[in-house]
PDB file of N, CA and C in Angstrom:
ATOM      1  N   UNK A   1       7.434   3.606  17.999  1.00  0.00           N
ATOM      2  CA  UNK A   1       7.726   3.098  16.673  1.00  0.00           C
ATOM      3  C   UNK A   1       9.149   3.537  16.307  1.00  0.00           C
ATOM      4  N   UNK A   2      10.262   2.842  15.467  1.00  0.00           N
ATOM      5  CA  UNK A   2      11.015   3.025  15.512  1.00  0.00           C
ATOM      6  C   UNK A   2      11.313   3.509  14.268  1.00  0.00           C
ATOM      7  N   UNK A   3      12.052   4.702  13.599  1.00  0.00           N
ATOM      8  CA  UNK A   3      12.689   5.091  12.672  1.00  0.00           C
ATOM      9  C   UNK A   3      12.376   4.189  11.335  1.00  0.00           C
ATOM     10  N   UNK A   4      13.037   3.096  11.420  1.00  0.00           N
ATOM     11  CA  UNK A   4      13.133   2.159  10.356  1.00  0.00           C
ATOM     12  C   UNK A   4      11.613   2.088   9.852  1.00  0.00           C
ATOM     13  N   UNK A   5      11.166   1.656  10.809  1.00  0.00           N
ATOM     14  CA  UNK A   5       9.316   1.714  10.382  1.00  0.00           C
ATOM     15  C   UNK A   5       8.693   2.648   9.790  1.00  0.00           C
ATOM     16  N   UNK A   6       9.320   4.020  10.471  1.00  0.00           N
ATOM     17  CA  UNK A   6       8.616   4.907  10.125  1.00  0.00           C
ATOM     18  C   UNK A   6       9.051   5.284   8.395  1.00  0.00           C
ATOM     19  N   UNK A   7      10.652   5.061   8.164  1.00  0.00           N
ATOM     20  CA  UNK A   7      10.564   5.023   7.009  1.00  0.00           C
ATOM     21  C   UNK A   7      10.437   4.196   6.202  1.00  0.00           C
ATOM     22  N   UNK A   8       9.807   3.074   6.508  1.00  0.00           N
ATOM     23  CA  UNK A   8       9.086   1.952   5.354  1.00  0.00           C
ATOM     24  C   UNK A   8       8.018   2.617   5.376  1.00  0.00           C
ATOM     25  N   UNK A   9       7.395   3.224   6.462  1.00  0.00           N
ATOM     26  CA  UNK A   9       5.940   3.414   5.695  1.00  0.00           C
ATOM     27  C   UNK A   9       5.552   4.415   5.213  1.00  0.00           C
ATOM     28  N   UNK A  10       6.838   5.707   5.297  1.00  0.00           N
ATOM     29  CA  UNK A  10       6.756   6.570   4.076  1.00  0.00           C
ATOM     30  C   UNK A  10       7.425   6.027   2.630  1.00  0.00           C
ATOM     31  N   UNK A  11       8.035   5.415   2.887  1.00  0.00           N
ATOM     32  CA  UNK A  11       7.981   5.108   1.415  1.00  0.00           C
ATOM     33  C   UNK A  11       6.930   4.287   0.641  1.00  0.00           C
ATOM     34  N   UNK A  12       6.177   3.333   1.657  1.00  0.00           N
ATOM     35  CA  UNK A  12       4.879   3.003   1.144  1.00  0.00           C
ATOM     36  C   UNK A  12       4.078   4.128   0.209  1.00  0.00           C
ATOM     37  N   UNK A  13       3.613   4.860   1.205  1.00  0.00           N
ATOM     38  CA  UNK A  13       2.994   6.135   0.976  1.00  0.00           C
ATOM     39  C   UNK A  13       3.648   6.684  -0.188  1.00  0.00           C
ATOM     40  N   UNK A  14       4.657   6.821  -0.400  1.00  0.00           N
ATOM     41  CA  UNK A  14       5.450   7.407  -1.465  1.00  0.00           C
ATOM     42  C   UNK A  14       4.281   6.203  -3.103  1.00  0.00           C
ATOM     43  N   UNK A  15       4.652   5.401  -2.451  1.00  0.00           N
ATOM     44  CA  UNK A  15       4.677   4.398  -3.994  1.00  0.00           C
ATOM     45  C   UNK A  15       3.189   4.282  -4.093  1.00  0.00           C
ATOM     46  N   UNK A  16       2.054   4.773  -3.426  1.00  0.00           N
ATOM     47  CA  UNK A  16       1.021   4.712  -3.103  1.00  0.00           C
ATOM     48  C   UNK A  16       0.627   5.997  -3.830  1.00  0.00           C
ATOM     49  N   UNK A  17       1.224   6.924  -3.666  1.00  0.00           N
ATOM     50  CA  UNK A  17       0.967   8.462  -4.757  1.00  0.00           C
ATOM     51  C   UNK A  17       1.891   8.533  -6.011  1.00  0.00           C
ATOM     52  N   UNK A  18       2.930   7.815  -6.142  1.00  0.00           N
ATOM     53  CA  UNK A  18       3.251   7.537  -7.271  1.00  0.00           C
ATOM     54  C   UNK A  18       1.834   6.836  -8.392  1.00  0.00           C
ATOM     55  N   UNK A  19       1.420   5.536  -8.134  1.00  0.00           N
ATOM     56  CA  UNK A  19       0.522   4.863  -8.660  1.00  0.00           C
ATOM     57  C   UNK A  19      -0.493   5.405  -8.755  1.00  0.00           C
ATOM     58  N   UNK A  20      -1.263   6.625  -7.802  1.00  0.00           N
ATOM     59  CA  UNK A  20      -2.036   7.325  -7.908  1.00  0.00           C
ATOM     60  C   UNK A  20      -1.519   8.518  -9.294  1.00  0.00           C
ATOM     61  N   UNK A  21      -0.624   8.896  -9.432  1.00  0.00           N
ATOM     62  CA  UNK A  21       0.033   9.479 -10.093  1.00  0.00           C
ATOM     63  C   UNK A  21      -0.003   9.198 -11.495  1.00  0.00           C
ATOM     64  N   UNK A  22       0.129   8.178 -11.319  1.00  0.00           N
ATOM     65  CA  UNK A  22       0.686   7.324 -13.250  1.00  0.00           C
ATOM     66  C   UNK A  22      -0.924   7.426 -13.344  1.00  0.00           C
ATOM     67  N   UNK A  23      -2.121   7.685 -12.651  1.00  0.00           N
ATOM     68  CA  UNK A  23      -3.545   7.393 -13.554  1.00  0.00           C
ATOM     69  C   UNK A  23      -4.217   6.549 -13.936  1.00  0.00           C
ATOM     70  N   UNK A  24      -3.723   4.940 -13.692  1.00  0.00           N
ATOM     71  CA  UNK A  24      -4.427   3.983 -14.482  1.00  0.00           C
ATOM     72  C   UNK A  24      -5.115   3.186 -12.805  1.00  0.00           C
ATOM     73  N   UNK A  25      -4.186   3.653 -11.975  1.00  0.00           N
ATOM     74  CA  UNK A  25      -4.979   2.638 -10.544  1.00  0.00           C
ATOM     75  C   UNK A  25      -5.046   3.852  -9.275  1.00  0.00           C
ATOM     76  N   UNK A  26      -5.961   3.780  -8.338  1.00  0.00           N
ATOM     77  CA  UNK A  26      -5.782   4.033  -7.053  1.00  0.00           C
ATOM     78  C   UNK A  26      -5.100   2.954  -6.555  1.00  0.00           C
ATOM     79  N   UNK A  27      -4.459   3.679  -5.757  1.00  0.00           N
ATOM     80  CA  UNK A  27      -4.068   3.066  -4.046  1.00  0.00           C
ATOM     81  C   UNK A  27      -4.294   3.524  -2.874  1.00  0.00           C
ATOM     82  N   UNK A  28      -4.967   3.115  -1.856  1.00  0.00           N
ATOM     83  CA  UNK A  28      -5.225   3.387  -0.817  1.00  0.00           C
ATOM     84  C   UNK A  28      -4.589   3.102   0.223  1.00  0.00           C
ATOM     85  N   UNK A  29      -4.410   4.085   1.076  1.00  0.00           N
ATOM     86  CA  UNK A  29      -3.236   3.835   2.484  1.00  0.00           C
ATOM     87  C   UNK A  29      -4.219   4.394   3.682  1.00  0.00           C
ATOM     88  N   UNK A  30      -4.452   3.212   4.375  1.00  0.00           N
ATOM     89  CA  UNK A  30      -4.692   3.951   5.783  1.00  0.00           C
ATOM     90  C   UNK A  30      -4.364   3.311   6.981  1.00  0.00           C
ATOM     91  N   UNK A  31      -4.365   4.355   8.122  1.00  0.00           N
ATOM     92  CA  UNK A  31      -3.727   3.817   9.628  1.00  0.00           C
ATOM     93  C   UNK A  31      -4.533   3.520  10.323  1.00  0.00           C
ATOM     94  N   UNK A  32      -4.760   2.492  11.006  1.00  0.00           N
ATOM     95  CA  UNK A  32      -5.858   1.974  12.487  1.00  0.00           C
ATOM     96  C   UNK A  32      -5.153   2.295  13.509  1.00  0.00           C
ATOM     97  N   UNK A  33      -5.220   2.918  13.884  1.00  0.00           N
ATOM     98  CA  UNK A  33      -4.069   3.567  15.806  1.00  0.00           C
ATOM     99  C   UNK A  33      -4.561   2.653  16.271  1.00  0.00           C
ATOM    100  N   UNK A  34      -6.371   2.037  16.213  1.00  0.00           N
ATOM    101  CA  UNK A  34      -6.702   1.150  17.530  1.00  0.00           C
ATOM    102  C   UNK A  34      -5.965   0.148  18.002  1.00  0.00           C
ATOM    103  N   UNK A  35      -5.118  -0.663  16.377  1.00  0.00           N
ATOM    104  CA  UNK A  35      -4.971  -2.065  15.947  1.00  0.00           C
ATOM    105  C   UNK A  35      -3.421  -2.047  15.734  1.00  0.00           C
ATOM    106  N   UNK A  36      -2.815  -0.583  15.632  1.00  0.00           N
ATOM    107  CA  UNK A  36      -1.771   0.097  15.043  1.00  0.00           C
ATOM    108  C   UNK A  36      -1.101  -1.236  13.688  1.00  0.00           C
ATOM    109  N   UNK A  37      -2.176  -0.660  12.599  1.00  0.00           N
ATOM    110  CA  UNK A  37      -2.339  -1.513  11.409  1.00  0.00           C
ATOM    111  C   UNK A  37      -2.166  -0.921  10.605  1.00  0.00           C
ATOM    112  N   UNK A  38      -1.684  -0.702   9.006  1.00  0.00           N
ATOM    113  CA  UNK A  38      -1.479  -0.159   7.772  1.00  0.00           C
ATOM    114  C   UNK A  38      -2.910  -0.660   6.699  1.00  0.00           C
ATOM    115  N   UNK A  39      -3.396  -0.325   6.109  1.00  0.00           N
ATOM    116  CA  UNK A  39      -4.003  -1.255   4.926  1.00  0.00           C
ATOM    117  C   UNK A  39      -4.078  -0.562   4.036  1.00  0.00           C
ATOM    118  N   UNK A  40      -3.426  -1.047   2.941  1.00  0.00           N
ATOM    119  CA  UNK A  40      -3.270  -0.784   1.592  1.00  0.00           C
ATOM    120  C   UNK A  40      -4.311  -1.531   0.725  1.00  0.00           C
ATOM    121  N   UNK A  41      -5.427  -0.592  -0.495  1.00  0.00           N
ATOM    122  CA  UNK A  41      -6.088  -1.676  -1.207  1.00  0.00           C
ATOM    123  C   UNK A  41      -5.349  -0.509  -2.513  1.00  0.00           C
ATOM    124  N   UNK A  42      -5.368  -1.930  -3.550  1.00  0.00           N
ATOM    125  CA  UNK A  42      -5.438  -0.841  -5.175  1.00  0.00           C
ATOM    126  C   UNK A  42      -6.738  -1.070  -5.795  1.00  0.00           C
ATOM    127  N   UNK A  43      -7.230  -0.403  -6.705  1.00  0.00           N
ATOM    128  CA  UNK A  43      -8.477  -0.335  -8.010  1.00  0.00           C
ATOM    129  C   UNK A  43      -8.331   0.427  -8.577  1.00  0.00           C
ATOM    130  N   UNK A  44      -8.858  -0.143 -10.262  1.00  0.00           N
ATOM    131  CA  UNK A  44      -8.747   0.759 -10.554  1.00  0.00           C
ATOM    132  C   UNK A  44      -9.091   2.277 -11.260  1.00  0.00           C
ATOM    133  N   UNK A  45      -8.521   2.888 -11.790  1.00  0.00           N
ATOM    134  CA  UNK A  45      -8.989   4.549 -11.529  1.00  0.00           C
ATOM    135  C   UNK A  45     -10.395   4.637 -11.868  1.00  0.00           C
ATOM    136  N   UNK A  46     -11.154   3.965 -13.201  1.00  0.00           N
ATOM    137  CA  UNK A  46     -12.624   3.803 -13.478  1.00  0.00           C
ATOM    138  C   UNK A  46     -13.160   3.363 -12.544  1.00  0.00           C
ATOM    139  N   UNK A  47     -12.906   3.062 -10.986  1.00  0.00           N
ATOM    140  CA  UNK A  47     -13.943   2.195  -9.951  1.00  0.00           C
ATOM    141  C   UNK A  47     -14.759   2.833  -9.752  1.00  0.00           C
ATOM    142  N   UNK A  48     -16.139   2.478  -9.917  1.00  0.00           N
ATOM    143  CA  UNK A  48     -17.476   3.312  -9.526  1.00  0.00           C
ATOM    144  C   UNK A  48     -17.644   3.044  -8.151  1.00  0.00           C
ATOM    145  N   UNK A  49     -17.294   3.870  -7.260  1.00  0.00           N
ATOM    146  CA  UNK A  49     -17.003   3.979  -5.804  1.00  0.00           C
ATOM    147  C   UNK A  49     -18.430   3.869  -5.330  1.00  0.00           C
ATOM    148  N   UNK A  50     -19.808   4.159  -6.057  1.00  0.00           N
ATOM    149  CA  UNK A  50     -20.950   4.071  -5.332  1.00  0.00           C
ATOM    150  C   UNK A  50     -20.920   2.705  -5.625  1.00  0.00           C
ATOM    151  N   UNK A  51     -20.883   1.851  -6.111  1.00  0.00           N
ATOM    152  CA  UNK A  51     -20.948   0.493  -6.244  1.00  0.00           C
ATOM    153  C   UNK A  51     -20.708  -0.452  -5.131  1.00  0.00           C
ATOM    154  N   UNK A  52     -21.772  -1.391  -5.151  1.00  0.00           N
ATOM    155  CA  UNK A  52     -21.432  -2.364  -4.046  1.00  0.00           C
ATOM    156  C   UNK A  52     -20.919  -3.369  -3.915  1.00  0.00           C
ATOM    157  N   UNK A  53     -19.907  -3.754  -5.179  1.00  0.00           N
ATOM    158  CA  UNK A  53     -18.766  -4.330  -5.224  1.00  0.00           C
ATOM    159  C   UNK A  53     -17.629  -3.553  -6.323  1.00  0.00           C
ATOM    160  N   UNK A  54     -16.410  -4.083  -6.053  1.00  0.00           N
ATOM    161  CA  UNK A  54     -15.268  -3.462  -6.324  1.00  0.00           C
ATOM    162  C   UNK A  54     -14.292  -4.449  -6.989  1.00  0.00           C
ATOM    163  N   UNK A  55     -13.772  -4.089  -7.820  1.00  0.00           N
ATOM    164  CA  UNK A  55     -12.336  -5.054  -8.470  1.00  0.00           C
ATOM    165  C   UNK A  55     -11.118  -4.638  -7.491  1.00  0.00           C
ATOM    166  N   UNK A  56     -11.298  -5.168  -6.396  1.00  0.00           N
ATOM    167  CA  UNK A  56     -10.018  -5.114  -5.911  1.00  0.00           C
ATOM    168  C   UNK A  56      -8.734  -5.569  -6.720  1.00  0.00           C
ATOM    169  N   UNK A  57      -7.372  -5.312  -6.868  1.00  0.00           N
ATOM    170  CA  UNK A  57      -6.593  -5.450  -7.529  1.00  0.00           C
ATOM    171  C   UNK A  57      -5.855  -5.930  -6.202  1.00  0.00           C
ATOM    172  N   UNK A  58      -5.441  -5.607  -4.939  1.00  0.00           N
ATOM    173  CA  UNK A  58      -4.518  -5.943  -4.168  1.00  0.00           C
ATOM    174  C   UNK A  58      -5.699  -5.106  -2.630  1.00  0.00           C
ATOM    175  N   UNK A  59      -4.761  -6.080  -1.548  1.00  0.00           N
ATOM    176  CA  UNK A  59      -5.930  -5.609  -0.416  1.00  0.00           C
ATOM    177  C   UNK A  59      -5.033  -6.808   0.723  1.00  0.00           C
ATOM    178  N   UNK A  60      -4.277  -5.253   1.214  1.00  0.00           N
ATOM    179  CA  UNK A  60      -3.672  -6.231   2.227  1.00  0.00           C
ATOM    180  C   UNK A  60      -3.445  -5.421   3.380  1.00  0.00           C
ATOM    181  N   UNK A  61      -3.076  -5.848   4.858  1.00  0.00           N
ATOM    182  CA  UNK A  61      -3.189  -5.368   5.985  1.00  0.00           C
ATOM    183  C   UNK A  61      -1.593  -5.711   6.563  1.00  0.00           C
ATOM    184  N   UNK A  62      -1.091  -4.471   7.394  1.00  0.00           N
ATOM    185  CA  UNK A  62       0.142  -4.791   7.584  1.00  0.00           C
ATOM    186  C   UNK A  62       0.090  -4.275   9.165  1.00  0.00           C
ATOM    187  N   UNK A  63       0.461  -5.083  10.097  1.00  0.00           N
ATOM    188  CA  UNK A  63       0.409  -4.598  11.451  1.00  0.00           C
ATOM    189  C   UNK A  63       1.943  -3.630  12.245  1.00  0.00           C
ATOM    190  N   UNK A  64       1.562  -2.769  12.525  1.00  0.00           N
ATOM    191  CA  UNK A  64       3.276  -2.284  12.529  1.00  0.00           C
ATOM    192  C   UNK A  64       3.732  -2.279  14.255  1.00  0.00           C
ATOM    193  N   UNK A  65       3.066  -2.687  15.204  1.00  0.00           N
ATOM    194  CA  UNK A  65       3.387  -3.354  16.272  1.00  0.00           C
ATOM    195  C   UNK A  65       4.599  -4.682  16.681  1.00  0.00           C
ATOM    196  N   UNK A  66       4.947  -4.467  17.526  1.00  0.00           N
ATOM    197  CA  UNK A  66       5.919  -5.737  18.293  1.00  0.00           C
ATOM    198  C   UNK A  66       4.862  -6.991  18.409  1.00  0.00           C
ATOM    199  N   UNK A  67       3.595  -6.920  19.260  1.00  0.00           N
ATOM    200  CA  UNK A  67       2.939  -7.806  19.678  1.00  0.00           C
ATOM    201  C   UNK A  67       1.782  -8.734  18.427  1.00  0.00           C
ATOM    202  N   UNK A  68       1.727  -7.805  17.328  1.00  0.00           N
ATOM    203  CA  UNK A  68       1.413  -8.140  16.501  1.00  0.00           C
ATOM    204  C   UNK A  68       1.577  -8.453  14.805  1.00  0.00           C
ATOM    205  N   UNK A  69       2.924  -7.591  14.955  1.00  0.00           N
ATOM    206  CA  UNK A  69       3.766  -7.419  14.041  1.00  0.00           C
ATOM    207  C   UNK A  69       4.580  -8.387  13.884  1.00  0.00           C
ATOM    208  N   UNK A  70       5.647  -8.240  14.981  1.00  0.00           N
ATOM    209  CA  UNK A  70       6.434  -9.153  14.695  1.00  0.00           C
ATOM    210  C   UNK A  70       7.869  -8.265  15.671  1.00  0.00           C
ATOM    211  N   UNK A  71       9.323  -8.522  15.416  1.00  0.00           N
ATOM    212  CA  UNK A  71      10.152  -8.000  15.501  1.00  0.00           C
ATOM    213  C   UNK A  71      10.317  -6.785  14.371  1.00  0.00           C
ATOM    214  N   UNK A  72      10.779  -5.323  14.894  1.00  0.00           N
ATOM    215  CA  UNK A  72      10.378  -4.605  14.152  1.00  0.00           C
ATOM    216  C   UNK A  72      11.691  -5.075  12.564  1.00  0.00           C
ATOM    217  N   UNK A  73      12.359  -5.325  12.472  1.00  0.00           N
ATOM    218  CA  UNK A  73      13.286  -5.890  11.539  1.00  0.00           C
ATOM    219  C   UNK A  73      12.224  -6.739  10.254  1.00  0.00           C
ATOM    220  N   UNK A  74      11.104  -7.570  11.363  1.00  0.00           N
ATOM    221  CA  UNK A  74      10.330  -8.253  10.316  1.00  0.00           C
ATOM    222  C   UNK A  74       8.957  -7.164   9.693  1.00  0.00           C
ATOM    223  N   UNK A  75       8.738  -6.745  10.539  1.00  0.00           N
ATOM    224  CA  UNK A  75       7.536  -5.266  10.238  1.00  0.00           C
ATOM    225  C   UNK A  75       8.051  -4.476   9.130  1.00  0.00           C
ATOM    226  N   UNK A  76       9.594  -4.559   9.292  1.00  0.00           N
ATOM    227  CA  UNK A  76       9.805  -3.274   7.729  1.00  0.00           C
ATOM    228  C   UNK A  76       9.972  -4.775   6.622  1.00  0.00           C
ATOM    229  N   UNK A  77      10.363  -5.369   6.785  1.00  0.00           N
ATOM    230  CA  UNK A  77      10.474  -6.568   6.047  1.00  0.00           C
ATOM    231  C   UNK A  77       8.890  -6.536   5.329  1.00  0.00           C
ATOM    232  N   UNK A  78       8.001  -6.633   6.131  1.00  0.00           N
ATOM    233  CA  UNK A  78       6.558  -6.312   5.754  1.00  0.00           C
ATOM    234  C   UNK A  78       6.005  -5.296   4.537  1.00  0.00           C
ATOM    235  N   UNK A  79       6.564  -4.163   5.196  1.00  0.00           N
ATOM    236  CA  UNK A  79       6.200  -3.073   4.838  1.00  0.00           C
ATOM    237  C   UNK A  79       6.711  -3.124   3.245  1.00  0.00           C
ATOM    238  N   UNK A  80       7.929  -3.004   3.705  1.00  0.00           N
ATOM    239  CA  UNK A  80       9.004  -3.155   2.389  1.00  0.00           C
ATOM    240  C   UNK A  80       8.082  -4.096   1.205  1.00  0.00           C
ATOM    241  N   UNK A  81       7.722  -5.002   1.392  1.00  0.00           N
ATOM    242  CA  UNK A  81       7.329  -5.862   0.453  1.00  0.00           C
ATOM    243  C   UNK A  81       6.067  -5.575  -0.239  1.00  0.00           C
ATOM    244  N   UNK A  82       5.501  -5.405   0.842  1.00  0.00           N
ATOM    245  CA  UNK A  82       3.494  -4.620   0.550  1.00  0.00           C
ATOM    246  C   UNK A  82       4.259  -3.890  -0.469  1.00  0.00           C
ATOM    247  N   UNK A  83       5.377  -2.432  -0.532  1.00  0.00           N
ATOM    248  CA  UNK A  83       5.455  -1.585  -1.586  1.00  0.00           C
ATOM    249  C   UNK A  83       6.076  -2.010  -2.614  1.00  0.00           C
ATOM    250  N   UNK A  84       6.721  -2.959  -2.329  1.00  0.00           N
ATOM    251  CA  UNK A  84       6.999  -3.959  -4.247  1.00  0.00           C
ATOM    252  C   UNK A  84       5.613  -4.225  -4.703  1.00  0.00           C
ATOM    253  N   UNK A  85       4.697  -4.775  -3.944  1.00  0.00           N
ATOM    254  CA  UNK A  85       3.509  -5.316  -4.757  1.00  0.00           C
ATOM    255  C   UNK A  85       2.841  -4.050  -5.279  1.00  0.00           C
ATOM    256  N   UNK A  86       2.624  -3.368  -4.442  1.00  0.00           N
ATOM    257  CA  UNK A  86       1.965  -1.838  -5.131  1.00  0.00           C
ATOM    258  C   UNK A  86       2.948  -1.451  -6.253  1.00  0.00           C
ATOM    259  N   UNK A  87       4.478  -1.054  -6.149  1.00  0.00           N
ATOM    260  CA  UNK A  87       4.861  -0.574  -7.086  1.00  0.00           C
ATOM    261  C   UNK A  87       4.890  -1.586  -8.231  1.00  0.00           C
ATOM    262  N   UNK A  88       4.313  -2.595  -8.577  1.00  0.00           N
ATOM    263  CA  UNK A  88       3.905  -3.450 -10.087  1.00  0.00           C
ATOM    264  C   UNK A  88       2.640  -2.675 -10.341  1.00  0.00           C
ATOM    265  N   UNK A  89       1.900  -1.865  -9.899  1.00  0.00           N
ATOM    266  CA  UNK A  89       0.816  -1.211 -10.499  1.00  0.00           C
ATOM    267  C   UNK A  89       1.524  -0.245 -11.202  1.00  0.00           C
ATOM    268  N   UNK A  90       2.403   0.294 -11.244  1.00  0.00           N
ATOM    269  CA  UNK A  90       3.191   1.021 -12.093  1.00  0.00           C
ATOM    270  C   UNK A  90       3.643   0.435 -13.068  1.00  0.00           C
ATOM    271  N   UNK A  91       3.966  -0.665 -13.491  1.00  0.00           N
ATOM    272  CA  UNK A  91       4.475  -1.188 -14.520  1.00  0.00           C
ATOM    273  C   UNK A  91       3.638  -0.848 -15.732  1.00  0.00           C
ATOM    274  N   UNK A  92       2.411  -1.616 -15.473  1.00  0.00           N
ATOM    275  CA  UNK A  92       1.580  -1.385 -16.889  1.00  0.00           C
ATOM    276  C   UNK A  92       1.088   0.381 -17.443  1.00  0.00           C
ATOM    277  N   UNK A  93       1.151   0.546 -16.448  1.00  0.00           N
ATOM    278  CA  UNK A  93       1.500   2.568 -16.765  1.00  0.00           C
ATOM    279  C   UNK A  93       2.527   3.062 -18.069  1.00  0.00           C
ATOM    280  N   UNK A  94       3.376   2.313 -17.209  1.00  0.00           N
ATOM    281  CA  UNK A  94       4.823   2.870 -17.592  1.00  0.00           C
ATOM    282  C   UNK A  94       4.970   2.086 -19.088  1.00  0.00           C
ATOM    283  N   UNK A  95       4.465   1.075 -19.022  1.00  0.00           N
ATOM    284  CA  UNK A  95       4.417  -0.016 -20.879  1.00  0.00           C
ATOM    285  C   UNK A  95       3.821   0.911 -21.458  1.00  0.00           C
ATOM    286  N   UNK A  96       2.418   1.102 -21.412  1.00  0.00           N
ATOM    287  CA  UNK A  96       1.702   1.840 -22.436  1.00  0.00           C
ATOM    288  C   UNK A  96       2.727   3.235 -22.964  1.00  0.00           C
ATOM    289  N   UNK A  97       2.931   4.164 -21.804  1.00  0.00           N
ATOM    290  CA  UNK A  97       3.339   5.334 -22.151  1.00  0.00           C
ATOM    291  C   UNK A  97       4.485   5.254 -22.984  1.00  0.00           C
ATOM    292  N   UNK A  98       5.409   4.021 -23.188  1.00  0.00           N
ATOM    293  CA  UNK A  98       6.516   3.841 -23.951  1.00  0.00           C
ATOM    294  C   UNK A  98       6.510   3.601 -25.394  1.00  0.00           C
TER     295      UNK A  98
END
């Protein structure tokens, strides 16, 4: 994996504990080594986790591979973007508190 990747997907992660942070949504980040895949879901912070359905808010899968990815140029292109959509869960945070 190359550098660039690796730092799109800390900054994912970054904007992923930010939003966890502000209190009003989770975000979830996790890695598939099998699939070498990202998936990000948001909900939010009231989700009754025993429940057998969920208000997903966002729920997307990002592959960080050549063969499935793409060229790694397009993989951070990926990445990069997944964390604009997460970081709009911050917005309505940030309204209220103003």
């Amino acid at each position: 994996m190359n550098q660039d990747i690796q730092n799109a997907l800390l900054d994912l992660f970054s904007v992923c504990l930010e939003v966890n942070g502000a209190g009003r949504y989770h975000a979830h980040m996790s890695y598939a080594a099998h699939v070498n895949s990202v998936t990000v879901y948001v909900l939010p912070a009231d989700t009754n986790y025993l429940a057998p359905e969920r208000d997903h808010k966002l729920s997307e899968d990002v592959y960080i591979c050549r063969n499935m990815g793409g060229k790694p140029k397009a993989v951070v292109a990926n990445l990069n973007d997944l964390a604009g959509r997460v970081n709009e869960f911050l917005l309505p945070a940030h309204e209220e508190a103003a």
